[in-house]
N, C-alpha and C. Protein backbone atom coordinates (compact mmCIF):
# COMPACT_ATOMS: atom_id res chain seq x y z
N UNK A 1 0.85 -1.18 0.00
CA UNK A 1 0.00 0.00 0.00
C UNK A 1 0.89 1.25 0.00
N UNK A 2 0.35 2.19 -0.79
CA UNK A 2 1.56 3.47 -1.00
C UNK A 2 0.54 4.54 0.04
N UNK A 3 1.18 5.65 0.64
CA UNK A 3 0.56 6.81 1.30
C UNK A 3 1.09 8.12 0.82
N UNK A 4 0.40 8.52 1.01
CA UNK A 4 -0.17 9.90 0.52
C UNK A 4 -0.90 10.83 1.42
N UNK A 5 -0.89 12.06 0.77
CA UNK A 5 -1.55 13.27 1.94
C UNK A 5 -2.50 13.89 0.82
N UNK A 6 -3.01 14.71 1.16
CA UNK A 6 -4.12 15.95 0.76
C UNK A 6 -3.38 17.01 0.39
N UNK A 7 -4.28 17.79 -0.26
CA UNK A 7 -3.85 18.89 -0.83
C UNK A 7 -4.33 20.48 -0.41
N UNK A 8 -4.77 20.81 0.37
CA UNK A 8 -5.34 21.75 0.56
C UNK A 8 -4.86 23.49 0.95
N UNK A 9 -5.49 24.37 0.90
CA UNK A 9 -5.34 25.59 0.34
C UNK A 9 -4.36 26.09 -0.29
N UNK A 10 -4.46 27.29 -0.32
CA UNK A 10 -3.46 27.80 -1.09
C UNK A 10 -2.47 28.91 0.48
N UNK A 11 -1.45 28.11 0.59
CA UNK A 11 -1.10 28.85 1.84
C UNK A 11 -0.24 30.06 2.18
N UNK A 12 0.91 30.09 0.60
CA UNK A 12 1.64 31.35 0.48
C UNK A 12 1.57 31.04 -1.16
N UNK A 13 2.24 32.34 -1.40
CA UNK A 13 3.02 32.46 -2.99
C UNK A 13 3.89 33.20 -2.52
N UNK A 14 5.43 32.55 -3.15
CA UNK A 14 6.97 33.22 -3.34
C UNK A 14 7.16 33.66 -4.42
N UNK A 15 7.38 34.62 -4.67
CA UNK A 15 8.02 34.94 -6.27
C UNK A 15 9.61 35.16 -5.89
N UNK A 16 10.60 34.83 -6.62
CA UNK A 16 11.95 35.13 -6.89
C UNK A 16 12.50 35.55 -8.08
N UNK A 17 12.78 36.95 -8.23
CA UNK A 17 12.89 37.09 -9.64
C UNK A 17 14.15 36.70 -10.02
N UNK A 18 14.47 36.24 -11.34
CA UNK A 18 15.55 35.96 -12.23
C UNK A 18 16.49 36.74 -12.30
N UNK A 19 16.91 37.58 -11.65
CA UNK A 19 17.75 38.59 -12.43
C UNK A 19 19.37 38.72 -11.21
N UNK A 20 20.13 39.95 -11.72
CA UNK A 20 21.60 39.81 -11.07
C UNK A 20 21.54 40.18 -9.37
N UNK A 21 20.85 41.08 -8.89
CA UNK A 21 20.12 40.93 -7.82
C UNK A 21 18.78 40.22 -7.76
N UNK A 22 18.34 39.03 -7.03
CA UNK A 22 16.96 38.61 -7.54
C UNK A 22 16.14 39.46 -5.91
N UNK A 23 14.91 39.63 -6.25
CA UNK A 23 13.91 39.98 -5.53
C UNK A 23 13.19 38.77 -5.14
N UNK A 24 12.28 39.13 -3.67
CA UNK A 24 11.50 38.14 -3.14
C UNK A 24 10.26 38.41 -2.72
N UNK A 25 9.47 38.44 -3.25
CA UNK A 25 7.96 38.43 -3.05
C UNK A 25 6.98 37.67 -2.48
N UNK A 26 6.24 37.84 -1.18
CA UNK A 26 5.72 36.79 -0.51
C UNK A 26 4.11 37.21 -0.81
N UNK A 27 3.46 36.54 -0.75
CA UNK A 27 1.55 36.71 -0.55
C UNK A 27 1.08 35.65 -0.12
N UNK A 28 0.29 35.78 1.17
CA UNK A 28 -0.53 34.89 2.24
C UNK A 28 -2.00 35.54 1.21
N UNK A 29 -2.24 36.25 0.37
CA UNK A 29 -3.91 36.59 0.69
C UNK A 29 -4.02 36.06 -1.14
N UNK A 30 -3.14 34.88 -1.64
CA UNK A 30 -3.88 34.45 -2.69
C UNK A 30 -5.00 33.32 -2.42
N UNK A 31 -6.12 33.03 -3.05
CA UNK A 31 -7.56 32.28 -2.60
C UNK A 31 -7.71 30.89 -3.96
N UNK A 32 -6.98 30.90 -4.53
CA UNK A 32 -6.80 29.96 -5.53
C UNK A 32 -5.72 29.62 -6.65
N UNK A 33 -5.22 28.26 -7.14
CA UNK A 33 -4.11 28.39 -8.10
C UNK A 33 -4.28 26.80 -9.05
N UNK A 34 -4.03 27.34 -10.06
CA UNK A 34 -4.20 26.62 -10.74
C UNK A 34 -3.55 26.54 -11.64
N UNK A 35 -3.11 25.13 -12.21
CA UNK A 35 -1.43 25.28 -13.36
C UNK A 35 -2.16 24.26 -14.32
N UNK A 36 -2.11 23.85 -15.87
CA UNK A 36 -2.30 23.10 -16.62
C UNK A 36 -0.87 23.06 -17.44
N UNK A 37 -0.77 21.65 -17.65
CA UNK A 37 0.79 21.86 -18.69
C UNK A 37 0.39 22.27 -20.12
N UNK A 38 1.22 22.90 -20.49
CA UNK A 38 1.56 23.16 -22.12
C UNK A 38 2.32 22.06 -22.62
N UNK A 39 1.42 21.80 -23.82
CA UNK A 39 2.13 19.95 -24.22
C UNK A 39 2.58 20.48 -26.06
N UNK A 40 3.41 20.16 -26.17
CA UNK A 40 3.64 20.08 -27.36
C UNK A 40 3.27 17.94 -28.04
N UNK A 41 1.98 18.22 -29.29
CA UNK A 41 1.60 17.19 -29.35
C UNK A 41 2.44 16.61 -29.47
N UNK A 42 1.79 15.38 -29.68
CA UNK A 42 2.56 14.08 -30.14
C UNK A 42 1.82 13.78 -31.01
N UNK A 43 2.08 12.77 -32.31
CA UNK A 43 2.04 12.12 -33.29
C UNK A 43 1.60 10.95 -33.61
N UNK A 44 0.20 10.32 -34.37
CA UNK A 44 0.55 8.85 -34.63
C UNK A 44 -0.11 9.05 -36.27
N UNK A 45 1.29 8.39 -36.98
CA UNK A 45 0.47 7.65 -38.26
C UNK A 45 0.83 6.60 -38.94
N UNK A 46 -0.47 5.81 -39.11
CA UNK A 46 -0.66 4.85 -39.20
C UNK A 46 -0.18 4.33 -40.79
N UNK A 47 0.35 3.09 -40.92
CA UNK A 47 0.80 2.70 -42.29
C UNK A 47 -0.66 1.54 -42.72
N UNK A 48 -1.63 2.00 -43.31
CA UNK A 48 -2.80 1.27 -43.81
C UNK A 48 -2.58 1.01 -44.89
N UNK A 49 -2.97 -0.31 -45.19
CA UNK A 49 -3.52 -0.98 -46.55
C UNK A 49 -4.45 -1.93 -46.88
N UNK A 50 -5.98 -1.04 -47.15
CA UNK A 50 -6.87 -1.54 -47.24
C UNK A 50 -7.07 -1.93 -46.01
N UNK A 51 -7.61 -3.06 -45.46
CA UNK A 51 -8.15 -3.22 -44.16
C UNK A 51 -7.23 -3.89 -43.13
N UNK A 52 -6.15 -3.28 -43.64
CA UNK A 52 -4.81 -4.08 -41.96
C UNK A 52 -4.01 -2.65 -42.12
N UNK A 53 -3.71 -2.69 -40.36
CA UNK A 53 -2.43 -1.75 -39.91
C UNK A 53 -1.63 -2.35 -40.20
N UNK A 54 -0.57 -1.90 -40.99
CA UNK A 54 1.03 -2.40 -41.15
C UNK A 54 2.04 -2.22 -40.27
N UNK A 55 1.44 -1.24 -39.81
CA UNK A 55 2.59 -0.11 -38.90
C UNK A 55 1.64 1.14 -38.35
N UNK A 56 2.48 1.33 -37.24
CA UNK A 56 2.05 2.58 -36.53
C UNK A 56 3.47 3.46 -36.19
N UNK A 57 3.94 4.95 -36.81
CA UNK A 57 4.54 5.80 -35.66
C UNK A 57 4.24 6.42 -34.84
N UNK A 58 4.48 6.87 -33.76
CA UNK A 58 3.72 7.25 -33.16
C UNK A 58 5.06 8.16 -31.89
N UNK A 59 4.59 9.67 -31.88
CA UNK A 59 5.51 9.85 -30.53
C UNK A 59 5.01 10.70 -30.01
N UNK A 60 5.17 10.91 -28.16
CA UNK A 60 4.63 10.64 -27.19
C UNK A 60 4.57 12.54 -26.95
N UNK A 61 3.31 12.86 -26.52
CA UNK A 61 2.85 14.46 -26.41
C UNK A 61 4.38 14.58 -25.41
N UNK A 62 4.86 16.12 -25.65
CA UNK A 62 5.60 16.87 -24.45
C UNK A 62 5.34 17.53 -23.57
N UNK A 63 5.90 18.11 -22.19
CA UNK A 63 5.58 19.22 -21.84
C UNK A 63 6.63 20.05 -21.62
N UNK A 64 6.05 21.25 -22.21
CA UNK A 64 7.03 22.33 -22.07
C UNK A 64 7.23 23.53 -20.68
N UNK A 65 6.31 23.08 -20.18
CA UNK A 65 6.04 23.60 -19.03
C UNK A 65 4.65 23.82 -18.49
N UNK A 66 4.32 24.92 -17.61
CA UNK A 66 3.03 24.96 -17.12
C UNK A 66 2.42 26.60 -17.41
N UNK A 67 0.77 26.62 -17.75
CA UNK A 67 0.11 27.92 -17.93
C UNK A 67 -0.56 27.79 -16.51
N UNK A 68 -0.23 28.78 -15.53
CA UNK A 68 -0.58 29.04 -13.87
C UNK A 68 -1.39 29.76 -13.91
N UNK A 69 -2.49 30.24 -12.70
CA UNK A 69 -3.26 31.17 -12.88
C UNK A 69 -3.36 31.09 -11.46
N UNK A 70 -3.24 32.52 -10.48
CA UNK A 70 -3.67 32.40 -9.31
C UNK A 70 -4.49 33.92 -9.20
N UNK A 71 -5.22 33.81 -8.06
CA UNK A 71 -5.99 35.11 -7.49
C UNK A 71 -5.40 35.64 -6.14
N UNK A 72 -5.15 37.20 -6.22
CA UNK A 72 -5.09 37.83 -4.64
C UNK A 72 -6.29 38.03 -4.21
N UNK A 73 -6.57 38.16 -3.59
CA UNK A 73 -7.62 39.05 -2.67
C UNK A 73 -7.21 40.51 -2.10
N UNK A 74 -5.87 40.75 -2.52
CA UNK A 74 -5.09 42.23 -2.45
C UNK A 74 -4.92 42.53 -3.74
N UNK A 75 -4.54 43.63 -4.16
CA UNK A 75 -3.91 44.29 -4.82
C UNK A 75 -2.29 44.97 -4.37
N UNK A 76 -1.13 44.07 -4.96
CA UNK A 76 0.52 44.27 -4.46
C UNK A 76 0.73 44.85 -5.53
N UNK A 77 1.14 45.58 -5.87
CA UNK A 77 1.27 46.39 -6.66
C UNK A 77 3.05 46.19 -7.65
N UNK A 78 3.72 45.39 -6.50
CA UNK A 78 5.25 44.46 -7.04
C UNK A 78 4.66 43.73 -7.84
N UNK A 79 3.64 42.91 -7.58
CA UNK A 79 3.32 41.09 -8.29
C UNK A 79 3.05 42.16 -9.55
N UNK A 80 2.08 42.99 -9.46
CA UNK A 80 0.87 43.56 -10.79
C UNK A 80 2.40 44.02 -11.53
N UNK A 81 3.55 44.75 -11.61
CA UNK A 81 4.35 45.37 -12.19
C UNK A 81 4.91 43.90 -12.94
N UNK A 82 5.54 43.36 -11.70
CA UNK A 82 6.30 41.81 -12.45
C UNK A 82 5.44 41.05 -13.33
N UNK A 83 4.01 40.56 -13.11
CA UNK A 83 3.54 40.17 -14.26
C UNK A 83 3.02 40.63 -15.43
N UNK A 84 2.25 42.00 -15.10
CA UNK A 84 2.08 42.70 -16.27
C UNK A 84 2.72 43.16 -17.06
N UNK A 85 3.86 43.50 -16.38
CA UNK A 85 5.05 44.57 -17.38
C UNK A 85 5.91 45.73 -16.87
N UNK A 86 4.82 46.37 -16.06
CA UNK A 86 4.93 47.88 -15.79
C UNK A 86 5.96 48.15 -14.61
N UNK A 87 5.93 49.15 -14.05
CA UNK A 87 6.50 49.75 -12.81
C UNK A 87 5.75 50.34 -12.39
N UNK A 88 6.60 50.34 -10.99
CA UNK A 88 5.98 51.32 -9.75
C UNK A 88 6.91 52.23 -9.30
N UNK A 89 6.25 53.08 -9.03
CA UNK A 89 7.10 54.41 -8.34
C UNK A 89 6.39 54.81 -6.88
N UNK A 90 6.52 55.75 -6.23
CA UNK A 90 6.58 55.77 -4.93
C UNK A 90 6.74 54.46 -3.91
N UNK A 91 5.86 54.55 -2.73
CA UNK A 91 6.25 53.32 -1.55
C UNK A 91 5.20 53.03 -1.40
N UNK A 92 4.93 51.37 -2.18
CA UNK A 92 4.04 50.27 -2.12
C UNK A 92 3.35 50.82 -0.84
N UNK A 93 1.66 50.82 -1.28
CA UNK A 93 0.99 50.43 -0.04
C UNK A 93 0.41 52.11 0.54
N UNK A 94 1.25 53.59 0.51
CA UNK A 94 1.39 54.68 0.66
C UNK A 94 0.92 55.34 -0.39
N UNK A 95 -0.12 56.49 0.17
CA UNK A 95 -0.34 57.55 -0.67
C UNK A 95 0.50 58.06 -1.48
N UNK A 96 0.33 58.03 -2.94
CA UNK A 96 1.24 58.58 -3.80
C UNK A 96 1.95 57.37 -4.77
N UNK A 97 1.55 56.06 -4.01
CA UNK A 97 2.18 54.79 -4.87
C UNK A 97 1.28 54.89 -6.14
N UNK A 98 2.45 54.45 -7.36
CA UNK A 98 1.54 54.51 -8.60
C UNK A 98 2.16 53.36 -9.89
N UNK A 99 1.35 52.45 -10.41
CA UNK A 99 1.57 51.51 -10.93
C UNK A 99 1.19 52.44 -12.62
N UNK A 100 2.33 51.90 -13.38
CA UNK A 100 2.13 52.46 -14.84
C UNK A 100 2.14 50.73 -15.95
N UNK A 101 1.22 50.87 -16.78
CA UNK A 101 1.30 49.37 -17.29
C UNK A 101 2.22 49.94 -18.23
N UNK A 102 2.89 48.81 -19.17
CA UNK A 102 3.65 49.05 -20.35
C UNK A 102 3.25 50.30 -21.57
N UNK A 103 3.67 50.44 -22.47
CA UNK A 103 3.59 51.16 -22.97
C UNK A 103 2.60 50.81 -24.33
N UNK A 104 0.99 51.23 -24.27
CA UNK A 104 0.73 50.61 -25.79
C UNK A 104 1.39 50.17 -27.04
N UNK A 105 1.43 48.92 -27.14
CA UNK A 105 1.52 49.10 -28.87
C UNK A 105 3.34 48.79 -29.21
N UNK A 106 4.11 48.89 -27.65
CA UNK A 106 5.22 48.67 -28.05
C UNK A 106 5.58 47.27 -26.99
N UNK A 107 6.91 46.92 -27.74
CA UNK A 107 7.39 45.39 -26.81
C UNK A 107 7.86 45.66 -25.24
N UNK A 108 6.99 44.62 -24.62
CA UNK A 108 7.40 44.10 -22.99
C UNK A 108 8.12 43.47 -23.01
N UNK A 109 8.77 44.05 -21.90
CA UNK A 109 10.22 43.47 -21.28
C UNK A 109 9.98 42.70 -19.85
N UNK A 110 9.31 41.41 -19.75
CA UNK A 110 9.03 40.84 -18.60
C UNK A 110 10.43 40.25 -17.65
N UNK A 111 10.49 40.48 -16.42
CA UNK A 111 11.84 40.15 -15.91
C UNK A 111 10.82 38.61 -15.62
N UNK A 112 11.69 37.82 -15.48
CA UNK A 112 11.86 36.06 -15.35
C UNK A 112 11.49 35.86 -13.74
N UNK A 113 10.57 34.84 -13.18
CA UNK A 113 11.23 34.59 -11.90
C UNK A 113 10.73 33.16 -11.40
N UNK A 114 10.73 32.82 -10.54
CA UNK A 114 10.33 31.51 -10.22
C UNK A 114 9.52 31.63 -8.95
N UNK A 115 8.31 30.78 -9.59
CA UNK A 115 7.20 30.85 -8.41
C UNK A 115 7.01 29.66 -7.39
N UNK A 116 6.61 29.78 -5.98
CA UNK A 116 6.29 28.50 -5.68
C UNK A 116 5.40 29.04 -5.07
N UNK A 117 4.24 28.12 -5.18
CA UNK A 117 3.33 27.89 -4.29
C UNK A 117 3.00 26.80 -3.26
N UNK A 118 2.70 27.39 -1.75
CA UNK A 118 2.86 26.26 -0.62
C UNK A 118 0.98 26.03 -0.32
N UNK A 119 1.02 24.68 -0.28
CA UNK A 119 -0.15 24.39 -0.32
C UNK A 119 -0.20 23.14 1.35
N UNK A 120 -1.12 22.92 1.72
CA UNK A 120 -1.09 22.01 2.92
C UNK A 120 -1.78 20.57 3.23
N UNK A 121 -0.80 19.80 3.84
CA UNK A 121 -1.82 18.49 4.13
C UNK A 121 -2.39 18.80 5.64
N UNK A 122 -3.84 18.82 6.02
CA UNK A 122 -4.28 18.81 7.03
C UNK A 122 -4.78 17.27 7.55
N UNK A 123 -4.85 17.01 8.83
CA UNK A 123 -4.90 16.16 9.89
C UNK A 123 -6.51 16.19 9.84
N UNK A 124 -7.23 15.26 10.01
CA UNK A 124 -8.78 14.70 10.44
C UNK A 124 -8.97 15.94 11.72
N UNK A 125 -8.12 16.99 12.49
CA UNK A 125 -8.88 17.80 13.75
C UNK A 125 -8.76 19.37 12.84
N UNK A 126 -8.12 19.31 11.49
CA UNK A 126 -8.15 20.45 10.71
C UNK A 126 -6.63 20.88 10.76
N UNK A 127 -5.96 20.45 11.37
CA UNK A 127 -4.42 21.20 11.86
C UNK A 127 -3.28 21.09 10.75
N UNK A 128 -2.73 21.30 10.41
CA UNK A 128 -1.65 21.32 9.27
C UNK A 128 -0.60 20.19 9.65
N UNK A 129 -0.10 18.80 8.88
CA UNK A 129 0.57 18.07 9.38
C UNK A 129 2.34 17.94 8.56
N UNK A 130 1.81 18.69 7.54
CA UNK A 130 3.22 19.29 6.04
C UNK A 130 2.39 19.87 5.34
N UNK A 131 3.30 20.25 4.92
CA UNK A 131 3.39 21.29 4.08
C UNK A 131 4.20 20.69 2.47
N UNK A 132 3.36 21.31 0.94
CA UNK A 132 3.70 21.21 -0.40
C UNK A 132 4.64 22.33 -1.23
N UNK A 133 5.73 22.02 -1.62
CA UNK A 133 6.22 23.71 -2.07
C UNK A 133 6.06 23.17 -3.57
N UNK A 134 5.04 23.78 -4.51
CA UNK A 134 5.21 23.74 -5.94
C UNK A 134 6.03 24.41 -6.56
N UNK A 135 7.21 24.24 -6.93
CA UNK A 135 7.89 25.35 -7.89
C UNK A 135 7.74 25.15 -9.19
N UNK A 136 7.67 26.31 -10.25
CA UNK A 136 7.55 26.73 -11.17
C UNK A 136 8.48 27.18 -11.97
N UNK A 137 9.35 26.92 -12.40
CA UNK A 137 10.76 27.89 -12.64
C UNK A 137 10.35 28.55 -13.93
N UNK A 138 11.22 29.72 -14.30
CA UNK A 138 11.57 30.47 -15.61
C UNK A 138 10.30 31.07 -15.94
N UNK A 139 9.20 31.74 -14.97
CA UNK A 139 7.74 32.12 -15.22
C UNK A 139 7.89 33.93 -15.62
N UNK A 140 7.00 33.76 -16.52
CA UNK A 140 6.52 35.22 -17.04
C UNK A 140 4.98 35.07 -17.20
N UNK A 141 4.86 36.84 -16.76
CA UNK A 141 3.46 37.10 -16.62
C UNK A 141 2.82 37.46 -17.65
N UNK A 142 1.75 37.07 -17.95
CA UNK A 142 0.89 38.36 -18.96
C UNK A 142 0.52 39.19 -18.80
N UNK A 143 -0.32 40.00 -19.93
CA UNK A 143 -0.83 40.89 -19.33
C UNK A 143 -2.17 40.56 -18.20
N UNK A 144 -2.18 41.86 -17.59
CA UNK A 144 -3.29 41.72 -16.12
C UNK A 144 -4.93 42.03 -16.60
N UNK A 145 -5.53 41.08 -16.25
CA UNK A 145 -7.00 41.20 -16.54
C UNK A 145 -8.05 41.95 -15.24
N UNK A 146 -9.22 42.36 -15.21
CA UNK A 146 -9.49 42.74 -13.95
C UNK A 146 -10.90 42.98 -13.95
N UNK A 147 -11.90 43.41 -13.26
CA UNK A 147 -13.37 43.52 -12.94
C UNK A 147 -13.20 43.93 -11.16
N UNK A 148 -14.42 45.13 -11.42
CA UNK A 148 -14.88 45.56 -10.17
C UNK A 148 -16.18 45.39 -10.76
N UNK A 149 -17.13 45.26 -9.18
CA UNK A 149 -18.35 45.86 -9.30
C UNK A 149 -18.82 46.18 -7.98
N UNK A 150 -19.98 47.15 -8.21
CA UNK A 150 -20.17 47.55 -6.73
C UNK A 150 -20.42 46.67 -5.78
N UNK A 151 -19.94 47.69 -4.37
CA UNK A 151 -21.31 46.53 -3.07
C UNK A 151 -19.89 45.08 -3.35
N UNK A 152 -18.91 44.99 -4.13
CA UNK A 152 -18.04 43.43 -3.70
C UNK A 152 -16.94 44.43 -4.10
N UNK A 153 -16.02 43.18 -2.86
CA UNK A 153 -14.50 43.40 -3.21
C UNK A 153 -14.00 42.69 -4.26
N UNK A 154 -13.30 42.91 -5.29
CA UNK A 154 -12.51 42.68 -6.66
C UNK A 154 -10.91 41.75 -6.26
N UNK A 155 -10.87 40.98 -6.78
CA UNK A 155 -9.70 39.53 -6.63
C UNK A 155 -9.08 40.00 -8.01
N UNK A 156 -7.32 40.08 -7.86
CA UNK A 156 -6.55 40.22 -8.79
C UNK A 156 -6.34 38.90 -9.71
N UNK A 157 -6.74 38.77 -10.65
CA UNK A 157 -6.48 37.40 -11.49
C UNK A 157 -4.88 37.76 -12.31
N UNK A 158 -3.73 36.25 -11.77
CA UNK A 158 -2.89 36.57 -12.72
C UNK A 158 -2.19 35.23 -13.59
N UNK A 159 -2.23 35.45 -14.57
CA UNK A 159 -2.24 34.59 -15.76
C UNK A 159 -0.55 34.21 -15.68
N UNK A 160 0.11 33.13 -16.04
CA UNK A 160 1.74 33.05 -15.99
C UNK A 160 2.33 32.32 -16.84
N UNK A 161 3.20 32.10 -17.40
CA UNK A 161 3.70 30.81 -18.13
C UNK A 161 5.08 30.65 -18.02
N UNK A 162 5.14 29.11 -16.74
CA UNK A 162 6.05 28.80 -16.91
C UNK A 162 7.01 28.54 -18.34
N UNK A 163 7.78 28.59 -18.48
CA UNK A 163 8.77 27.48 -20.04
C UNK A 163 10.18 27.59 -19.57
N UNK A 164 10.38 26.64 -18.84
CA UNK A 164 12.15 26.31 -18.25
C UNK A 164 12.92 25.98 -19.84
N UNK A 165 14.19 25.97 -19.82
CA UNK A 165 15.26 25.68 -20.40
C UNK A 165 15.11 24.41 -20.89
N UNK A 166 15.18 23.67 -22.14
CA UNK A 166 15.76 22.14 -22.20
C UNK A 166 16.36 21.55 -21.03
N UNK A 167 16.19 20.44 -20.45
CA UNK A 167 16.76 20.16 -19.56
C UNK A 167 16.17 20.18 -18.55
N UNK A 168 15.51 21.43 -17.83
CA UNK A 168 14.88 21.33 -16.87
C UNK A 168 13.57 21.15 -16.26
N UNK A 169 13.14 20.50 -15.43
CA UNK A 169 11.96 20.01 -14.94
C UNK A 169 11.54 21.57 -14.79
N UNK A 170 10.01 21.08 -15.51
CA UNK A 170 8.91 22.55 -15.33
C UNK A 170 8.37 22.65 -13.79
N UNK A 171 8.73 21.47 -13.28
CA UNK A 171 8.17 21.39 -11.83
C UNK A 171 8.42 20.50 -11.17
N UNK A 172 8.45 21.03 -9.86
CA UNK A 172 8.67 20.14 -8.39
C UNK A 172 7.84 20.62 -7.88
N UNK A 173 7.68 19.36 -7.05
CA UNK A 173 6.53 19.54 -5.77
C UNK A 173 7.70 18.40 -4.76
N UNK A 174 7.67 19.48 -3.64
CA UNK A 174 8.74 18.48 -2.18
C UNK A 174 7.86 18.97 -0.86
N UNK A 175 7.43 17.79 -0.29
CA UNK A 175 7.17 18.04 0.99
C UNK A 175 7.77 18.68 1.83
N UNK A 176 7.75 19.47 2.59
CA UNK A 176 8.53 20.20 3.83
C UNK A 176 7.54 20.27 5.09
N UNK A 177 8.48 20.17 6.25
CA UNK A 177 7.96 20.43 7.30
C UNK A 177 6.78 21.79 7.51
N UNK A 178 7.56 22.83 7.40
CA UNK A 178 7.04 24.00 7.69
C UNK A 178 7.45 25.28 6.59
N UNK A 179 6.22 26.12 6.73
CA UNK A 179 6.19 27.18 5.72
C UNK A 179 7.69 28.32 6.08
N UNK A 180 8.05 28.17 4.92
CA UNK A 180 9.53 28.86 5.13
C UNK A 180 8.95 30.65 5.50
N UNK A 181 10.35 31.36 5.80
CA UNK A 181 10.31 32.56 5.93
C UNK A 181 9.53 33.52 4.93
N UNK A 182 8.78 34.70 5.60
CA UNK A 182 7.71 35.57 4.51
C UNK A 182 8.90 36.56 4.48
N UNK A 183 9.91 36.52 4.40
CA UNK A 183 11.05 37.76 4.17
C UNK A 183 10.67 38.15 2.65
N UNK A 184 9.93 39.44 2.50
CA UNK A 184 10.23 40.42 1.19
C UNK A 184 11.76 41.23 1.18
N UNK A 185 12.31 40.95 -0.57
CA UNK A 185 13.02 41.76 -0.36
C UNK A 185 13.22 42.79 -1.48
């Protein structure tokens, strides 16, 4: 018999960006995540004649990585710059902070980073017994989609696509004890 745990919530998101200093981005207030792989097909054709297979080639779908999608329940105004495109100027969070998206009509320059998301196995009394770290490597954002309406609060939807290097796994998932440090940097 093999064992296994559960999967449940969504408990942080890390971002680490790619670059010569990398940055670290933490969020406790995302409410959902969701990854599907990007497959490059695969192939079968068949060698027929008249009513018998002769032959089959056939080769096996790829994946090139993963298309992610998670929700805040905040608005961070770091994540919205790194995936959309844009920058920020003044101090996150403070009157006067101001997010600018890219520039119509001309090419984005997305910086690279690697995401993980920690997700949890809970115990039959509700209590957390480990912890899941999904990583994502080599992720870029799209552009940012969005909806308000009155009378409700509005959830940031953000779209991602992993595509690692030849060579490297689009993903790990490793059990760990406990949720690492929320150090932003």
């Amino acid at each position: 018999m093999i064992t296994g745990g559960n999967i449940a919530n969504v408990e942080r998101i890390k971002v680490v960006t790619i670059e010569t200093t990398p940055k670290t981005y933490v969020i406790e207030t995302a409410t959902d995540l969701g990854f599907t792989p990007a497959v490059s097909a695969g192939a079968e054709q068949e060698l027929r004649v008249k009513n018998t297979v002769l032959g089959t080639l056939r080769t096996e779908d790829i994946v090139k990585g993963y298309d992610i999608t998670f929700t805040d329940s905040l608005l961070h105004t770091q994540i919205l710059a790194l995936v959309d495109g844009g920058a920020v100027t003044g101090t996150p969070g403070e009157t006067g902070e101001t997010y600018t998206a890219p520039v119509a009509g001309s090419p984005v320059s997305r910086t690279k980073f690697d995401l993980h998301a920690y997700t949890s196995d809970r115990d039959t009394d509700g209590e957390a017994i480990g912890y899941h770290d999904w990583m994502f490597p080599a992720c870029k954002g799209k552009p940012v989609k969005g909806s308000v309406k009155d009378g409700e609060f509005a959830n940031v939807p953000y779209e991602i696509a992993s595509r690692p290097a030849n060579g490297v796994s689009p993903m790990t998932m490793q059990r760990i004890e406990a949720l690492p440090s929320t150090t932003t940097t």
